[in-house]
C-alpha atoms as a PDB file:
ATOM      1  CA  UNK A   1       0.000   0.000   0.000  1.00  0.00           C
ATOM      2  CA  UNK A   2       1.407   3.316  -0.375  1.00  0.00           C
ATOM      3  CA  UNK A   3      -0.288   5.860   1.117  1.00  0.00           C
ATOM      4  CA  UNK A   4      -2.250   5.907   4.445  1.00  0.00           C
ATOM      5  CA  UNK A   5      -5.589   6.740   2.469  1.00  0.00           C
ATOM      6  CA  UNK A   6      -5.028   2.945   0.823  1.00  0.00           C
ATOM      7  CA  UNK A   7      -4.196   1.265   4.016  1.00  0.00           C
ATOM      8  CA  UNK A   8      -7.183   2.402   5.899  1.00  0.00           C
ATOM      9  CA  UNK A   9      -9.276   1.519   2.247  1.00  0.00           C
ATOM     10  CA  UNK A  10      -7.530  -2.195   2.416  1.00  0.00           C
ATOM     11  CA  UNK A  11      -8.967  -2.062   6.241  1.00  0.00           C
ATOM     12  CA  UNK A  12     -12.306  -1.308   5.130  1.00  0.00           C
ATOM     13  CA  UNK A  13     -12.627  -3.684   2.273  1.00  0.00           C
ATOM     14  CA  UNK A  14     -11.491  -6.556   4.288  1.00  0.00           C
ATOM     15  CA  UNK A  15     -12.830  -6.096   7.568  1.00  0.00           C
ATOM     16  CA  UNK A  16     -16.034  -7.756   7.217  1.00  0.00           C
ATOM     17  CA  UNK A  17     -14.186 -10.595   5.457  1.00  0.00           C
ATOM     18  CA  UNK A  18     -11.854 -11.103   8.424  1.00  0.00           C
ATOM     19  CA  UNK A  19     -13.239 -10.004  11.228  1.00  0.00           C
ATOM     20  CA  UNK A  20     -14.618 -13.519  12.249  1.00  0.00           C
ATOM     21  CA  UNK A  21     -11.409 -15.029  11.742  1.00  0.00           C
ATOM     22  CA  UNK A  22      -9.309 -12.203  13.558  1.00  0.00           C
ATOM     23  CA  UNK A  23     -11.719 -13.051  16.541  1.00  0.00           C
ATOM     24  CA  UNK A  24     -11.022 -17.008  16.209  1.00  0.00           C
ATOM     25  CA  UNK A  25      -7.425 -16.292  15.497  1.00  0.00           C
ATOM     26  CA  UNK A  26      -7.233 -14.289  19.231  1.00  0.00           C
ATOM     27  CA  UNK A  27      -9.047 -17.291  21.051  1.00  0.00           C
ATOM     28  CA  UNK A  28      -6.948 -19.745  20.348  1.00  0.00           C
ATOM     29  CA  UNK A  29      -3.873 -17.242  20.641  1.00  0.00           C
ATOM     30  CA  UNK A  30      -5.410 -16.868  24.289  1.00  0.00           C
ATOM     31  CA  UNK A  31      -6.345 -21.088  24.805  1.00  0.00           C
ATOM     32  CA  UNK A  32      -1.986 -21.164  24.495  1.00  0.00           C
ATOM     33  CA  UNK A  33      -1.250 -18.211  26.752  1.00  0.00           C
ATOM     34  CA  UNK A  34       2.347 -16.565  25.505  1.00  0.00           C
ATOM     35  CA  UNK A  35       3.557 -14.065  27.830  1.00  0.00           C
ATOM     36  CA  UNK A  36       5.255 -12.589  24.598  1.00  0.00           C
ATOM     37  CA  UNK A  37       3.961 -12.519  20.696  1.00  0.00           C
ATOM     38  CA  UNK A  38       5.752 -11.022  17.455  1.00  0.00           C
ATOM     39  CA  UNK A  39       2.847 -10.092  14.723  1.00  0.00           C
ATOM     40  CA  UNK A  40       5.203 -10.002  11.942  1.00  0.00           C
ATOM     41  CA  UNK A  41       3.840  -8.552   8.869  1.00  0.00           C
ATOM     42  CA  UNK A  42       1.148  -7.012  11.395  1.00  0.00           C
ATOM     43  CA  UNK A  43      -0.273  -4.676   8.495  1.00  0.00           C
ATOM     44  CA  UNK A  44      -2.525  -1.772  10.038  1.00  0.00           C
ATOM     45  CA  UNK A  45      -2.256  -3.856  13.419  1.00  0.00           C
ATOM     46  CA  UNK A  46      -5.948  -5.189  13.766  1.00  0.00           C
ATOM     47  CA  UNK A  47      -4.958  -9.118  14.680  1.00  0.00           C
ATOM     48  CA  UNK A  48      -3.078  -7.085  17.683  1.00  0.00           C
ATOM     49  CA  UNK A  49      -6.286  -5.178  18.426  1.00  0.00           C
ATOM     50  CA  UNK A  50      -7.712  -8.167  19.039  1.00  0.00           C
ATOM     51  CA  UNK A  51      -4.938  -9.054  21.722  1.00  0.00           C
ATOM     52  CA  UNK A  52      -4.842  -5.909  23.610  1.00  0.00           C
ATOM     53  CA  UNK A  53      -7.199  -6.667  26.352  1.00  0.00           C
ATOM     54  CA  UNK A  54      -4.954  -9.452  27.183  1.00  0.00           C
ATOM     55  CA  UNK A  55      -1.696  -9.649  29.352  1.00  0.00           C
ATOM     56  CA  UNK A  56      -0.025 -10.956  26.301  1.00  0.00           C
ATOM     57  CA  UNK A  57       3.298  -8.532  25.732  1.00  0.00           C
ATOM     58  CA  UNK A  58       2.585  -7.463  21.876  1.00  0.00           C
ATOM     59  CA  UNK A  59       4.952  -6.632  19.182  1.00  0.00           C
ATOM     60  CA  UNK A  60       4.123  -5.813  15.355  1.00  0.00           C
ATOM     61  CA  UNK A  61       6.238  -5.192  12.594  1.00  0.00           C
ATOM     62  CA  UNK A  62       5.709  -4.395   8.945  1.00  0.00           C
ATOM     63  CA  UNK A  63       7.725  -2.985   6.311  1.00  0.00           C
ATOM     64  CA  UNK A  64       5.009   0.205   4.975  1.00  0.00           C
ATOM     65  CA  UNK A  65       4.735   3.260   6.694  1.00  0.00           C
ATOM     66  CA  UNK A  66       1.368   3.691   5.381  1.00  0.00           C
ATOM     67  CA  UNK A  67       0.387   0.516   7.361  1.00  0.00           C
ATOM     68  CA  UNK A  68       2.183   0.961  10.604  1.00  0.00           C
ATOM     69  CA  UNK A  69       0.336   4.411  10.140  1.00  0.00           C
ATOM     70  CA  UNK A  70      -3.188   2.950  11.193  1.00  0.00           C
ATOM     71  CA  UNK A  71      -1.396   0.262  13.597  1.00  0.00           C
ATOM     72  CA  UNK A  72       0.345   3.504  15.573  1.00  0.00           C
ATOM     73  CA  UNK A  73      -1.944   2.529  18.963  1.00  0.00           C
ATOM     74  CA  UNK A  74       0.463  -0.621  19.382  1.00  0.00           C
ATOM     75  CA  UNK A  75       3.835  -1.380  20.088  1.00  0.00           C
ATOM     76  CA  UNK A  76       4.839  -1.706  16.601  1.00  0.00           C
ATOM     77  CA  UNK A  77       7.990  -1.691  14.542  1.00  0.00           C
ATOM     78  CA  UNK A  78       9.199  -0.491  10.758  1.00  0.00           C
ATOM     79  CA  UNK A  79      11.025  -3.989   9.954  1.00  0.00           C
ATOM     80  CA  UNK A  80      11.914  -6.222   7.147  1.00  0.00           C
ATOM     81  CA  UNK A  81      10.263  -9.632   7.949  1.00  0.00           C
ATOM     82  CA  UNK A  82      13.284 -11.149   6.477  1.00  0.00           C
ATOM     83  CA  UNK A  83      15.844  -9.988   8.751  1.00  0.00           C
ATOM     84  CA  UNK A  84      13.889  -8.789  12.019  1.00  0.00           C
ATOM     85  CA  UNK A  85      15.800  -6.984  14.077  1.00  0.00           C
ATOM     86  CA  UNK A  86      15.301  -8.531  17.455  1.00  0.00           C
ATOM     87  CA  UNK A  87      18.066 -11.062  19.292  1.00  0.00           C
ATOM     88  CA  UNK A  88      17.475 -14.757  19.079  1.00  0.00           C
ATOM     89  CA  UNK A  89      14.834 -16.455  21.134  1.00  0.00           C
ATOM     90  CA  UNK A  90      13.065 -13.388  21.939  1.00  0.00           C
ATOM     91  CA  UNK A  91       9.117 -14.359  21.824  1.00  0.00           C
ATOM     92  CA  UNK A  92       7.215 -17.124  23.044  1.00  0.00           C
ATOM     93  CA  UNK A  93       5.128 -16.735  19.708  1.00  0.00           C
ATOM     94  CA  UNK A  94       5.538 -15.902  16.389  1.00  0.00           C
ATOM     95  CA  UNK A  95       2.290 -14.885  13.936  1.00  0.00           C
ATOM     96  CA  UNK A  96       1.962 -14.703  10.227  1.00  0.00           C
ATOM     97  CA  UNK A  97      -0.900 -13.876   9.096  1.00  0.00           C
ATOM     98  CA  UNK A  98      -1.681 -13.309   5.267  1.00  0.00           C
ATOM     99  CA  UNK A  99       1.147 -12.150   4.171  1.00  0.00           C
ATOM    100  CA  UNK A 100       2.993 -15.560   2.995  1.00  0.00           C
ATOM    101  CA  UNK A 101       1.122 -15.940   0.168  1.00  0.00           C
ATOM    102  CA  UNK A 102       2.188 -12.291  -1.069  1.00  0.00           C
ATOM    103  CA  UNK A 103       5.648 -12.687  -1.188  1.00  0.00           C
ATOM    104  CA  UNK A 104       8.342 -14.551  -3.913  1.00  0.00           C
ATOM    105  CA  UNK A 105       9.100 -18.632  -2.358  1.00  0.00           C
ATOM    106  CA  UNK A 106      12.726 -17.207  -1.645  1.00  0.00           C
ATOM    107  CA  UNK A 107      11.409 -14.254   1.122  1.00  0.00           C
ATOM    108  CA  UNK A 108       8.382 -16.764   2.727  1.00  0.00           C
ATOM    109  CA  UNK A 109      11.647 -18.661   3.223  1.00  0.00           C
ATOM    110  CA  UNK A 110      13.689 -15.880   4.674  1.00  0.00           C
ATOM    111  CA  UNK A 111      10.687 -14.760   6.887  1.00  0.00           C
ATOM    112  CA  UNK A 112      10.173 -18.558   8.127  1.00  0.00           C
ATOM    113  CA  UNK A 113      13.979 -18.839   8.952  1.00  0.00           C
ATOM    114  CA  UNK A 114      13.495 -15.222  10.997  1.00  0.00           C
ATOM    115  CA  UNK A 115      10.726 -16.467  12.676  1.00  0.00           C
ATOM    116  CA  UNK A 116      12.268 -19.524  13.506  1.00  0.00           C
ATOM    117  CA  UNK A 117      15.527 -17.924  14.945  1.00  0.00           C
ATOM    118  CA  UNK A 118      13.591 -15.615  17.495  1.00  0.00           C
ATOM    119  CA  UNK A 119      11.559 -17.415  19.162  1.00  0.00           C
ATOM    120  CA  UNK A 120      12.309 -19.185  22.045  1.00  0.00           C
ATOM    121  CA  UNK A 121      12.399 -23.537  22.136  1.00  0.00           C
ATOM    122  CA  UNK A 122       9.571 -24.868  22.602  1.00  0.00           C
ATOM    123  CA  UNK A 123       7.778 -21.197  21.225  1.00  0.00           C
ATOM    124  CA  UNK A 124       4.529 -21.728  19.031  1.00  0.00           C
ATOM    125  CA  UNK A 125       4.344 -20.222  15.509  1.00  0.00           C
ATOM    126  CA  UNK A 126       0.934 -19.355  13.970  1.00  0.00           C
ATOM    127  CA  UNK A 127      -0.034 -19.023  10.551  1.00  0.00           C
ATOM    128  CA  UNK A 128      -3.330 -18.291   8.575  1.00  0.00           C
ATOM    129  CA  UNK A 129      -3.272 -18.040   5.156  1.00  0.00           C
ATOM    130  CA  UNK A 130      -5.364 -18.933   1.906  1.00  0.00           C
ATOM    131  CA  UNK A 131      -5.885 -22.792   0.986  1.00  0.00           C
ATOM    132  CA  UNK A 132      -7.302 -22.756  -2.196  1.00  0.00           C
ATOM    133  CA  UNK A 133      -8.484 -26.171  -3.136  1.00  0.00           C
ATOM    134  CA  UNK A 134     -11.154 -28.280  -4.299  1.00  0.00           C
ATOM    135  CA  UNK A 135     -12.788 -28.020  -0.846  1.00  0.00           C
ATOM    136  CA  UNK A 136     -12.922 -24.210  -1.026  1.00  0.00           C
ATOM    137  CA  UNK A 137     -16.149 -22.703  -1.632  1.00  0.00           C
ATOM    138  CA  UNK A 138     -17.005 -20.989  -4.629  1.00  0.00           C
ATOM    139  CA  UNK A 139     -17.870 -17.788  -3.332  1.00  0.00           C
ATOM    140  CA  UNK A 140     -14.851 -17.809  -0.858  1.00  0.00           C
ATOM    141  CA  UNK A 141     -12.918 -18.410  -4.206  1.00  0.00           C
ATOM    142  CA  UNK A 142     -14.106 -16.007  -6.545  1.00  0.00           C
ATOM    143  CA  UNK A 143     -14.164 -13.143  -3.621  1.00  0.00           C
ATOM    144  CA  UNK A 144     -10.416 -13.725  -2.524  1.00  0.00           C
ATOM    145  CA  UNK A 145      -9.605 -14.319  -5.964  1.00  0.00           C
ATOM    146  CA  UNK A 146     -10.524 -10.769  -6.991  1.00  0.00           C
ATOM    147  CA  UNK A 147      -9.237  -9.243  -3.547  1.00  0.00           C
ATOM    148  CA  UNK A 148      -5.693 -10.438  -4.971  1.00  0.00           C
ATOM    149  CA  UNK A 149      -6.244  -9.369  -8.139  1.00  0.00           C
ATOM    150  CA  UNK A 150      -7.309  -5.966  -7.558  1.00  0.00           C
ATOM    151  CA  UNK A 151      -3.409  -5.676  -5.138  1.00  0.00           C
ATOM    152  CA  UNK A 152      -1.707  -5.787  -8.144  1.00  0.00           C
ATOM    153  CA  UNK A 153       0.251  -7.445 -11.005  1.00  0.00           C
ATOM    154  CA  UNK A 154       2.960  -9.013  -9.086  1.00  0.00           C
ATOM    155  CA  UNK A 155       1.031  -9.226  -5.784  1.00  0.00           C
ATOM    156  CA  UNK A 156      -1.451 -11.668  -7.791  1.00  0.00           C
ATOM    157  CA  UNK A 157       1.546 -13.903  -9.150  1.00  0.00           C
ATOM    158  CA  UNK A 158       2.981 -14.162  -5.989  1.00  0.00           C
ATOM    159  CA  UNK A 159      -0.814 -15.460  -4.961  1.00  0.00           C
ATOM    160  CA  UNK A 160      -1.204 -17.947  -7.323  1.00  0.00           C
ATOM    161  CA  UNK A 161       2.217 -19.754  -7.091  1.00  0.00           C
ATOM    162  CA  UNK A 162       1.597 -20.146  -3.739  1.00  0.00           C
ATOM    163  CA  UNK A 163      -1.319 -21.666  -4.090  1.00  0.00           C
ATOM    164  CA  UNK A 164      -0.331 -24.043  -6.684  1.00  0.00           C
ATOM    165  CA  UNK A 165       3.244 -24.612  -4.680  1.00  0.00           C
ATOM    166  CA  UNK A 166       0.702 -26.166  -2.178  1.00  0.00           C
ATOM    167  CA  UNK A 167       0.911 -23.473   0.430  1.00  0.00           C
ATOM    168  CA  UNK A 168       1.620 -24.192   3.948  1.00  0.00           C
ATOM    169  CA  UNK A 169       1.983 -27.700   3.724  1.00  0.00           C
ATOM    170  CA  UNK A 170       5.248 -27.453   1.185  1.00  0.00           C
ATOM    171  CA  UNK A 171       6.879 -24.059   3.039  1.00  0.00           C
ATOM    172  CA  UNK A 172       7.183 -25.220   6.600  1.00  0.00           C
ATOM    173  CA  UNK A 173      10.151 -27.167   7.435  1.00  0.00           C
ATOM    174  CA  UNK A 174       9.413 -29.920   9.038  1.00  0.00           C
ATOM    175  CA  UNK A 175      12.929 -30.184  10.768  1.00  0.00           C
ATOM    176  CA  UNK A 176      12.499 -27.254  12.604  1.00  0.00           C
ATOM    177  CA  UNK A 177       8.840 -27.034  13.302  1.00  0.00           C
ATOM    178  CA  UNK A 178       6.106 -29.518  13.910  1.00  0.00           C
ATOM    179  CA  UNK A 179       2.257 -29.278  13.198  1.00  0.00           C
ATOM    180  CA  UNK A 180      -0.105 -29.885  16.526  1.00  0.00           C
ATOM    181  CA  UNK A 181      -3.052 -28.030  15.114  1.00  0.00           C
ATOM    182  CA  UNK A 182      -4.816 -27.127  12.011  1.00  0.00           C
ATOM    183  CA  UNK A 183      -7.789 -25.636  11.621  1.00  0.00           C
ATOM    184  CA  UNK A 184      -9.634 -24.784   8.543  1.00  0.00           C
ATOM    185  CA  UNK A 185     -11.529 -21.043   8.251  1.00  0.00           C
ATOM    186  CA  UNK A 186     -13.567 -19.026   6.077  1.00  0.00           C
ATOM    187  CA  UNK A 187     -15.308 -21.450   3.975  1.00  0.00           C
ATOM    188  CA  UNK A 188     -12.349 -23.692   4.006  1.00  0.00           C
ATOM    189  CA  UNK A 189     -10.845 -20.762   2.329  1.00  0.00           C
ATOM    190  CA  UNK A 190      -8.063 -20.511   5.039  1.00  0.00           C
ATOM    191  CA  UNK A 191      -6.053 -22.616   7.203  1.00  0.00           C
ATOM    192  CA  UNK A 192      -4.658 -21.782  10.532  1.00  0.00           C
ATOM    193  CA  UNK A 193      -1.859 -23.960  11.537  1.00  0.00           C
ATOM    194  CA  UNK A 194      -0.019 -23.784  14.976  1.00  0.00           C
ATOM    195  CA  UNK A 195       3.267 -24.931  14.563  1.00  0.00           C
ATOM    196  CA  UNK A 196       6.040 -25.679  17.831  1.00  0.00           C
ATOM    197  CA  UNK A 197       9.825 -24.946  17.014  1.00  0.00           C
ATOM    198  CA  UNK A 198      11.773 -27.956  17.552  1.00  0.00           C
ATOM    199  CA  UNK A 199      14.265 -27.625  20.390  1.00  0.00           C
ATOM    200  CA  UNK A 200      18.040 -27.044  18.768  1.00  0.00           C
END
């Protein structure tokens, strides 16, 4: 996005969208109890909105001004996802949430391995992003579909390859993270999956 006047239009085009799933995302945020969370790529900060009632210590960071701009009520950061400038083992959780499927294979890479490296052992990562399959609904499809089409050329490419990549299920390396919940959103147009970093 890059002005403010876009970020708060990309807030009010989605928000009825995501609102339900922001609100399921938080619960089960809450049901594992972090004392610290990182909302990397935290956009105009509404996941952490969601949080701030809690005792949960919040972080955000995103790379746009124009974002961080509407997200300026939280504790949040101007940061490259892909080299997050925080020391090793910092949070207790880590959250991505749609922004994966926006980026080229070789940054979701980079922005795993940073998420990876700062958080502590034993520290959950959560992820929600699109799974767009034969089990998606139609109208889930055709509206996120045209969402990502209307962000843009590049944005859109990005979308599709990592769809047809097979999203989550090919990105995540299994080495350093294992799976111990998914959870399937939005007209099975989204998957949340709660990942725990392997001790090193």
């Amino acid at each position: 996005m890059s002005n403010y006047y876009l970020a708060s239009l990309y807030d009010f085009i989605l928000y009825p969208f995501l609102n339900k799933t922001r609100k399921q995302t938080a619960k089960i945020i809450n049901q594992l109890n972090p004392e610290s969370l990182i909302d990397i790529c935290c956009g105009t900060g509404n996941q952490l909105k969601h949080l701030s009632h809690t005792k949960i210590k919040l972080t955000g960071i995103d790379n746009s001004s124009s974002m961080l701009g509407a997200a300026k009520h939280y504790n949040c950061f101007k940061q490259d996802a892909r080299k997050i400038e925080f020391p090793d083992k910092t949070f207790d959780m880590a959250l991505i949430q749609l922004a994966l499927h926006e980026k080229s294979i070789e940054d979701q890479q980079r922005i795993i391995h940073e998420a990876y490296r700062i958080l502590k052992d034993s520290g959950h990562l959560v992820v929600l992003d699109y799974q767009i399959d034969s089990k998606t609904s139609r109208s889930a499809k055709n509206i996120i579909t045209f969402i990502e089409f209307l962000a843009g050329k590049e944005h859109y490419r990005h979308f599709k390859g990592y769809n047809q990549s097979g999203g989550l299920s090919k990105l995540i390396d299994a080495n350093r993270f294992y799976t111990t919940r998914t959870i399937h959103l939005a007209g099975k147009s989204m998957v949340l999956k709660i990942y725990q970093k392997r001790e090193e």
